[in-house]
C-alpha atoms as a PDB file:
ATOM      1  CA  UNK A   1      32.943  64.554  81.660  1.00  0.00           C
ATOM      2  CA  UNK A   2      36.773  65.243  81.037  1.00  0.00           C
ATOM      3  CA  UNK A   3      39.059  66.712  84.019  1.00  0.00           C
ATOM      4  CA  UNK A   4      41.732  67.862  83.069  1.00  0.00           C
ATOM      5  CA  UNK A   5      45.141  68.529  85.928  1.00  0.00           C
ATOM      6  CA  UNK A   6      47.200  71.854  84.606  1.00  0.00           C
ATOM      7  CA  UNK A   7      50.634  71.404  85.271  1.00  0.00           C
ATOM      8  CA  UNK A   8      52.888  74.187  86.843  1.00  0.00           C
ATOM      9  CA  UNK A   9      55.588  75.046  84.339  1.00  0.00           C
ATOM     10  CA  UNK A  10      59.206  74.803  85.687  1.00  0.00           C
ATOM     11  CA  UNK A  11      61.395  77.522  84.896  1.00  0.00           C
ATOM     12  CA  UNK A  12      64.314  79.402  86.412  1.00  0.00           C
ATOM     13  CA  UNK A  13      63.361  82.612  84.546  1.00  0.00           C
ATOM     14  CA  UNK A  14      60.348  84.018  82.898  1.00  0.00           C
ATOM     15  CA  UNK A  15      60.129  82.622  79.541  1.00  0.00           C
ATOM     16  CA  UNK A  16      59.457  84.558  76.514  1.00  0.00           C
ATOM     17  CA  UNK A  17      57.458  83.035  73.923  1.00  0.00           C
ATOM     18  CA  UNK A  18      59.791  80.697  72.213  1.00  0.00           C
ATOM     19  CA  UNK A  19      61.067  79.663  75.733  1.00  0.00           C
ATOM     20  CA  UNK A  20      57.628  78.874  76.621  1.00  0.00           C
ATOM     21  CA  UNK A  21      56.619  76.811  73.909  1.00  0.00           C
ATOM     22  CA  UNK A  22      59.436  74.674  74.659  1.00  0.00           C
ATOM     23  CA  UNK A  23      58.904  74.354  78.098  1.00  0.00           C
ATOM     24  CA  UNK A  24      55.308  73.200  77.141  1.00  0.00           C
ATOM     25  CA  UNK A  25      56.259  70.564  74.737  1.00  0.00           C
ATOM     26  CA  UNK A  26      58.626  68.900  77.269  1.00  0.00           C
ATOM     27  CA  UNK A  27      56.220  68.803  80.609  1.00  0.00           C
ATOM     28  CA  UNK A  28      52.822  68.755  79.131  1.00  0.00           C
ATOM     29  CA  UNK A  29      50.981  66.161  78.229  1.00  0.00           C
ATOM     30  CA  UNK A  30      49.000  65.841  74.765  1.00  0.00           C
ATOM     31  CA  UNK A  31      45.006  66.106  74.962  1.00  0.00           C
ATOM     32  CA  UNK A  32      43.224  64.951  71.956  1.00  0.00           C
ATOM     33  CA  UNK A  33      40.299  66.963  70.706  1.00  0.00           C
ATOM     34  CA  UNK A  34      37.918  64.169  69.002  1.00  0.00           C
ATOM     35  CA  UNK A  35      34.473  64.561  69.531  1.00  0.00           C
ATOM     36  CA  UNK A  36      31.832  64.421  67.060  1.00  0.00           C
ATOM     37  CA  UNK A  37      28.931  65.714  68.684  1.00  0.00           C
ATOM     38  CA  UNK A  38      26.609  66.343  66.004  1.00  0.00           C
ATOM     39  CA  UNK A  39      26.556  63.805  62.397  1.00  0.00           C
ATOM     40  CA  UNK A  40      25.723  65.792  60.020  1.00  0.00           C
ATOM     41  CA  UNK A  41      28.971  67.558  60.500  1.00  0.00           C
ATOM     42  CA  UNK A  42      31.520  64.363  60.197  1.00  0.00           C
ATOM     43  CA  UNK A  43      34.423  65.461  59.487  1.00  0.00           C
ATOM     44  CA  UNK A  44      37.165  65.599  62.009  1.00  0.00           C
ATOM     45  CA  UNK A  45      40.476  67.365  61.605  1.00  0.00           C
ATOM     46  CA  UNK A  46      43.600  65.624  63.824  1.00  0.00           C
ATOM     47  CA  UNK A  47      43.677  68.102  66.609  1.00  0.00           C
ATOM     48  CA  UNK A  48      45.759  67.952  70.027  1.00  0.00           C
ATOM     49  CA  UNK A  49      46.556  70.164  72.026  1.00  0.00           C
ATOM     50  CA  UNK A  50      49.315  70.853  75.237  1.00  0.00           C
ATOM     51  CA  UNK A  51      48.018  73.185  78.177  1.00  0.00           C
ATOM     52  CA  UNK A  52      50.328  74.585  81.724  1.00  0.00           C
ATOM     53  CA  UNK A  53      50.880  78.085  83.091  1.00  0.00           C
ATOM     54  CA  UNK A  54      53.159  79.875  84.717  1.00  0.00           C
ATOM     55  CA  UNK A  55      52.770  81.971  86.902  1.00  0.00           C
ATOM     56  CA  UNK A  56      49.930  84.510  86.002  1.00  0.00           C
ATOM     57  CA  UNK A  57      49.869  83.303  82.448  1.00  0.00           C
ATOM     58  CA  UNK A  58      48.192  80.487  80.474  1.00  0.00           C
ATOM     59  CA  UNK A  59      50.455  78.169  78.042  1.00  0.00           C
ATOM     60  CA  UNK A  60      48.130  76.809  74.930  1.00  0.00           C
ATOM     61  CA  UNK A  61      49.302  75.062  72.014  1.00  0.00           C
ATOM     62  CA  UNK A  62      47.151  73.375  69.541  1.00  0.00           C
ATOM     63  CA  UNK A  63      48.410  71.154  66.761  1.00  0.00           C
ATOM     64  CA  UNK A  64      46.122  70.854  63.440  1.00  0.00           C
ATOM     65  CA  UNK A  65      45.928  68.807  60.578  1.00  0.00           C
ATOM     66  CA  UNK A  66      43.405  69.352  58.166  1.00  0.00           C
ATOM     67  CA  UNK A  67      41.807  69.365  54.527  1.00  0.00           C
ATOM     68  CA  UNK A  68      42.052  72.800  53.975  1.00  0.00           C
ATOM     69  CA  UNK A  69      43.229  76.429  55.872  1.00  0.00           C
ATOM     70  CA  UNK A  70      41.416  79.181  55.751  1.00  0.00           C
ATOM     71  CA  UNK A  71      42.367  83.160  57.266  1.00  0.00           C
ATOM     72  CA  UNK A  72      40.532  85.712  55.724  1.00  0.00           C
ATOM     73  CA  UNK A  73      39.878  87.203  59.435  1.00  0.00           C
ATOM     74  CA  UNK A  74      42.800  90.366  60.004  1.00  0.00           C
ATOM     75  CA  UNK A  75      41.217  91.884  62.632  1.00  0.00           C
ATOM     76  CA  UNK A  76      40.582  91.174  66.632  1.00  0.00           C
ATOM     77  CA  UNK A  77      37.444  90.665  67.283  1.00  0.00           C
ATOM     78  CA  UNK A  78      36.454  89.806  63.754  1.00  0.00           C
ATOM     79  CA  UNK A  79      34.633  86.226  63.050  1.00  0.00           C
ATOM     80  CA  UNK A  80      37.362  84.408  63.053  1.00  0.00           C
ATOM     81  CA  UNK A  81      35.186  80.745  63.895  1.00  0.00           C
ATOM     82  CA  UNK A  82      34.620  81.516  59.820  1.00  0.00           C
ATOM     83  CA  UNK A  83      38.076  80.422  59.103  1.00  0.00           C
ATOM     84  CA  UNK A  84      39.817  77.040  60.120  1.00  0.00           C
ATOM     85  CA  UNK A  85      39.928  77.981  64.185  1.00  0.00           C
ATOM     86  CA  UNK A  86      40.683  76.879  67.555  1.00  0.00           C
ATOM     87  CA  UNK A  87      38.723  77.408  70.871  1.00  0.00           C
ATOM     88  CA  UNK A  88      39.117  77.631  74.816  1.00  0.00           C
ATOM     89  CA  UNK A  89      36.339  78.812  76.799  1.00  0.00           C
ATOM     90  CA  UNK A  90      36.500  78.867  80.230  1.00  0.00           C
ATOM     91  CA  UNK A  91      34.448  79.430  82.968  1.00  0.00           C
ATOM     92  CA  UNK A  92      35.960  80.708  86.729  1.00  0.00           C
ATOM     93  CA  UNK A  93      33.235  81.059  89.045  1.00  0.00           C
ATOM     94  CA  UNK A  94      30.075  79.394  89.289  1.00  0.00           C
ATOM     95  CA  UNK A  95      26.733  81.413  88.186  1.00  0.00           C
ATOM     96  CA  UNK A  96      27.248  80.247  85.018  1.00  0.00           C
ATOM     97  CA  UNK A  97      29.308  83.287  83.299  1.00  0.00           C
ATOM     98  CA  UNK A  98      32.304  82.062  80.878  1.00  0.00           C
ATOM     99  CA  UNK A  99      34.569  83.149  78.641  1.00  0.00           C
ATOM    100  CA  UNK A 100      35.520  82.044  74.770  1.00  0.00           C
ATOM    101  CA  UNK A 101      38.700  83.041  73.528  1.00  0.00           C
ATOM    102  CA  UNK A 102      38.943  82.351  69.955  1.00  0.00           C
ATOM    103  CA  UNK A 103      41.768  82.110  67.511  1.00  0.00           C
ATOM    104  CA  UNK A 104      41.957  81.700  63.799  1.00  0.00           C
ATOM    105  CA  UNK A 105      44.782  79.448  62.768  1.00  0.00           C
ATOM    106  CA  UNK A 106      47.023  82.950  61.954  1.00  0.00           C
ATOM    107  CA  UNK A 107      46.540  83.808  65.494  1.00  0.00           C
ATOM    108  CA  UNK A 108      43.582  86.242  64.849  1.00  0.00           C
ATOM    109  CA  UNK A 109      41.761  86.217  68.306  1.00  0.00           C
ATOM    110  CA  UNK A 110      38.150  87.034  68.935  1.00  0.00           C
ATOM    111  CA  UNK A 111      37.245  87.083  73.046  1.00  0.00           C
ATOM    112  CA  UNK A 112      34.085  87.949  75.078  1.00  0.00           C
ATOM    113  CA  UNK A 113      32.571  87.304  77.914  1.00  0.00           C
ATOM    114  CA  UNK A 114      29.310  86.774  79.311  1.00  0.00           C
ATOM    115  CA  UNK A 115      26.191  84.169  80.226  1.00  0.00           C
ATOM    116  CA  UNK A 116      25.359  82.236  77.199  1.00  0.00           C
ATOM    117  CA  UNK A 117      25.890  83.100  73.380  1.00  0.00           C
ATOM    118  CA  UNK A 118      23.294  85.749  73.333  1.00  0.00           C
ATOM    119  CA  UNK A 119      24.491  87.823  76.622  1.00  0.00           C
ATOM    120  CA  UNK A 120      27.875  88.514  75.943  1.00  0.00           C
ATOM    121  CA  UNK A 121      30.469  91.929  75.630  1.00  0.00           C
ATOM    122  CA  UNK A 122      33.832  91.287  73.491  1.00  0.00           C
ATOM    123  CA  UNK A 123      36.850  91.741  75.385  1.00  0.00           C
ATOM    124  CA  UNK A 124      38.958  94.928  74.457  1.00  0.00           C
ATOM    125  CA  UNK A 125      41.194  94.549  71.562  1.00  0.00           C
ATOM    126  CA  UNK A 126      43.998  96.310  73.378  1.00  0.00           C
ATOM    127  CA  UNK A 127      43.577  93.935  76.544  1.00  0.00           C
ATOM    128  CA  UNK A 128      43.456  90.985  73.475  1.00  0.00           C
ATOM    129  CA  UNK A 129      46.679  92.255  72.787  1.00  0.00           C
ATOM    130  CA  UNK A 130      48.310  91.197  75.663  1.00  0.00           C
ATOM    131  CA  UNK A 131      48.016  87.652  74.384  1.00  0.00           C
ATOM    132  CA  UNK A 132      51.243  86.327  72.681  1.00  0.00           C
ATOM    133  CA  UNK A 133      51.187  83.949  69.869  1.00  0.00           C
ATOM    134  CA  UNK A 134      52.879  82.204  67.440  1.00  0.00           C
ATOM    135  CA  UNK A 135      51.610  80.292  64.711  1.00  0.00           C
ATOM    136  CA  UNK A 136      53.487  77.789  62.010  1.00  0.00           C
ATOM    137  CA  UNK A 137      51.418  79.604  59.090  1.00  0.00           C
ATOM    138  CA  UNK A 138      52.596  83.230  59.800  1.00  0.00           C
ATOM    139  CA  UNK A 139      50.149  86.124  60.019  1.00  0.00           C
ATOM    140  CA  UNK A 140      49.384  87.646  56.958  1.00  0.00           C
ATOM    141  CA  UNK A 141      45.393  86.868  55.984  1.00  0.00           C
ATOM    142  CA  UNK A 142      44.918  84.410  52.851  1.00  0.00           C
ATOM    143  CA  UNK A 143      42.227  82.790  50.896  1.00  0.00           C
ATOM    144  CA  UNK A 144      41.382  79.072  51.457  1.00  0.00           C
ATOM    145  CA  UNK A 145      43.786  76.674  50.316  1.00  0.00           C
ATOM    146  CA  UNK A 146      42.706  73.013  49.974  1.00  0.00           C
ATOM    147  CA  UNK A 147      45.299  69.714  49.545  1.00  0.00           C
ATOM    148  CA  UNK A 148      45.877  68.957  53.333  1.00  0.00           C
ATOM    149  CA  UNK A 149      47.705  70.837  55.721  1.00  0.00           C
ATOM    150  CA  UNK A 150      49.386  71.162  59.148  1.00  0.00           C
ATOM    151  CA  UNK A 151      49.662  73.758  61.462  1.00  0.00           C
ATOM    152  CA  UNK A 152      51.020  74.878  65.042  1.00  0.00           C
ATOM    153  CA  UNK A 153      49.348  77.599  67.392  1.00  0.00           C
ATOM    154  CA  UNK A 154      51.348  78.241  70.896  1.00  0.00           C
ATOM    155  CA  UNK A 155      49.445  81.101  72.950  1.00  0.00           C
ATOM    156  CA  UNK A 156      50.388  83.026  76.211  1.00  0.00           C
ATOM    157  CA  UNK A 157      47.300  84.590  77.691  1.00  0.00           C
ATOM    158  CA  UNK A 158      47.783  86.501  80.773  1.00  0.00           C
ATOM    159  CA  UNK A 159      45.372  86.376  83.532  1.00  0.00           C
ATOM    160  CA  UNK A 160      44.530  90.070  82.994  1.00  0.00           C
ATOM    161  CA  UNK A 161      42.807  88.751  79.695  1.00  0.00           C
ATOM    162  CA  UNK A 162      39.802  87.332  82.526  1.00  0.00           C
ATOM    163  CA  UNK A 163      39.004  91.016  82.641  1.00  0.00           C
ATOM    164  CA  UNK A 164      35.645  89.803  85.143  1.00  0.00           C
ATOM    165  CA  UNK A 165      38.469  88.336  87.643  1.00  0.00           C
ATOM    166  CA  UNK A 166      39.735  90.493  89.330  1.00  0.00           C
ATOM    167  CA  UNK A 167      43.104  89.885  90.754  1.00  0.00           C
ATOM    168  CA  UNK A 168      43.284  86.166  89.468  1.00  0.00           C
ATOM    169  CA  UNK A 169      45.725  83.450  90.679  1.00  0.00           C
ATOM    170  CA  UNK A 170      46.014  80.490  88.404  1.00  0.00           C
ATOM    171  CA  UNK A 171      47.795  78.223  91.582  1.00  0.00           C
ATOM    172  CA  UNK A 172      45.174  76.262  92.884  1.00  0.00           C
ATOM    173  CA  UNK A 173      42.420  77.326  90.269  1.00  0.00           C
ATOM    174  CA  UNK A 174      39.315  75.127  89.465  1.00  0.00           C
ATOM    175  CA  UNK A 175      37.869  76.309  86.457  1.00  0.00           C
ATOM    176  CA  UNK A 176      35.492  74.437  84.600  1.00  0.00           C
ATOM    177  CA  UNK A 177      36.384  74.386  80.050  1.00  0.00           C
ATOM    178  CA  UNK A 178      36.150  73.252  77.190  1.00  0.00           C
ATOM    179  CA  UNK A 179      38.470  73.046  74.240  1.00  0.00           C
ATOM    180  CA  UNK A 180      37.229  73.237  70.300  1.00  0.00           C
ATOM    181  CA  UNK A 181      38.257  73.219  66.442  1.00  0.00           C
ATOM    182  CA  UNK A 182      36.086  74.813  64.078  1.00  0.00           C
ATOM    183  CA  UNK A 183      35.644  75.917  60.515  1.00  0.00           C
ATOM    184  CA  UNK A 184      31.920  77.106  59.992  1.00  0.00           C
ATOM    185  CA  UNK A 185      32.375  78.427  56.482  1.00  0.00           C
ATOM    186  CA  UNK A 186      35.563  76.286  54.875  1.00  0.00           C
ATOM    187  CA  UNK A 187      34.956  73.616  52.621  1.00  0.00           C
ATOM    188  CA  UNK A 188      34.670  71.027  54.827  1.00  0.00           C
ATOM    189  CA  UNK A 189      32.674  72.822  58.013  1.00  0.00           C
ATOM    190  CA  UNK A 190      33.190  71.026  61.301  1.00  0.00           C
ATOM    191  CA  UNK A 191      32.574  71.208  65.289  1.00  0.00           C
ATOM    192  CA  UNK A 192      35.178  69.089  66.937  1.00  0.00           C
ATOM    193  CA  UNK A 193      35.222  69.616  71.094  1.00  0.00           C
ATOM    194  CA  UNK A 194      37.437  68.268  73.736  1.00  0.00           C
ATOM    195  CA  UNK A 195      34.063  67.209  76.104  1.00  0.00           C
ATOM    196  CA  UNK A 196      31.353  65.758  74.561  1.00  0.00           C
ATOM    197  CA  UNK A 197      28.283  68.518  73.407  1.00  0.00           C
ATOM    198  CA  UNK A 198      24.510  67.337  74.241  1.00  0.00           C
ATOM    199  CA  UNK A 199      22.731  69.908  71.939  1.00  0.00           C
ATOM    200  CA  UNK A 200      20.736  69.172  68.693  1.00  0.00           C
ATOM    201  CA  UNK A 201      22.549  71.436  66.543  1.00  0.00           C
ATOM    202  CA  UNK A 202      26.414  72.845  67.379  1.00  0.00           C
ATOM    203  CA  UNK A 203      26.654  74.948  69.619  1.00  0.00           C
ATOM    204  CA  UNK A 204      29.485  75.659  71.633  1.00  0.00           C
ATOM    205  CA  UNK A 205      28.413  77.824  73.914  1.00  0.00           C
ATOM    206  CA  UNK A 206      27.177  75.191  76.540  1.00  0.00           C
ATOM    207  CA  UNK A 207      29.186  75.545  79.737  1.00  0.00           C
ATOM    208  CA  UNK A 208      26.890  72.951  81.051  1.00  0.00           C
ATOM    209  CA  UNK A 209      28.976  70.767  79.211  1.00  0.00           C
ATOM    210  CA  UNK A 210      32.224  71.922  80.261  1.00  0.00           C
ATOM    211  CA  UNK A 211      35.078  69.659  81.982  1.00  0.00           C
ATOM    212  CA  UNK A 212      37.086  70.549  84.809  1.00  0.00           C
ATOM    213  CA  UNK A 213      40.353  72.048  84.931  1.00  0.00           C
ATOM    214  CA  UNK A 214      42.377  71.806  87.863  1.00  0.00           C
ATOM    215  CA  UNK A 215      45.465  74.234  88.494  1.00  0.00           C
ATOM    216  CA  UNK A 216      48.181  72.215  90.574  1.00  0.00           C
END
């Protein structure tokens, strides 16, 4: 199992989002997402990503490089693992109840939470719009586009995003995750995860498999 230690970002002021992102990039570490849990699905995009917070917020950036990009999702809460996609679920108490935020590679998020796949409620879009983001592909909906390509994701989610958590601090946190690229229906589907999966088929909504997270 992967523990992971989530850094305090330094800052003298509260950073907006381009702030932020290069705050991250300067005192966070790379993670490498890797993982092939299930063969029949080999392929394996380059993924990495950079994790801290701040204060009540989360800092999240994933970089991608892939065979092909796909965003045909425009709307929050729409199936967004569809297109070429990036994960964090995370899970802040203990009986089992987690949450997947979801994000297609044009920022597009999708959010619930719940106990397992089949008990879950999607977060409210206008909570979901609390999250800021970013990405290096703009975010305008297209069709797939195949040749190889690279692309950046930085996030901001605010603590009031763990709508089940009430009055949240981040200091100190354990939390218990997992990280994940996707594409179920591009050209070249794939399940990539952070900590190793132990199901037959993919499935990411396993919390037993979650790591740890630790916030310093």
């Amino acid at each position: 199992m992967n523990n992971l230690q989530i850094k305090e970002i330094k800052s003298d002021s509260v950073p907006d989002l381009e702030l932020a992102e290069k705050l991250l990039e300067s005192q966070a570490e790379f993670q490498i997402l890797e993982t092939i849990n299930w063969i029949e699905y080999p392929y394996k995009p380059e993924v990495k990503f950079k994790i801290a917070y701040f204060q009540d917020k989360i800092f999240l950036k994933y970089h991608v490089t892939e065979e092909s990009i796909k965003a045909k999702a425009s709307n929050i809460n729409d199936d967004v693992y569809k297109d070429s996609c990036v994960e964090f679920f995370i899970s802040t108490k203990s009986d089992g109840s987690y949450y997947n935020f979801e994000f297609s590679c044009i920022g597009i998020p999708k959010a619930s939470y719940g106990y397992g796949r089949h008990e879950r409620k999607d977060i409210d879009p206008d909570i979901l719009k609390l999250i800021q983001v970013r990405s290096s592909l703009g975010d305008q909906a297209f069709e797939e586009k195949t040749g190889g390509h690279s692309w950046e994701l930085m996030l901001l989610i605010p603590v009031e995003c763990l709508v089940n958590d009430e009055d949240l601090q981040l200091d100190g946190l354990l939390a218990r995750a997992n990280f994940y690229k996707c594409g179920d229906e591009t050209v070249k589907p794939h399940f990539v995860s952070w900590n190793p999966i132990g199901t037959e088929n993919p499935d990411f909504h396993q919390p037993e498999y979650f790591g740890e997270l630790s916030f310093e």
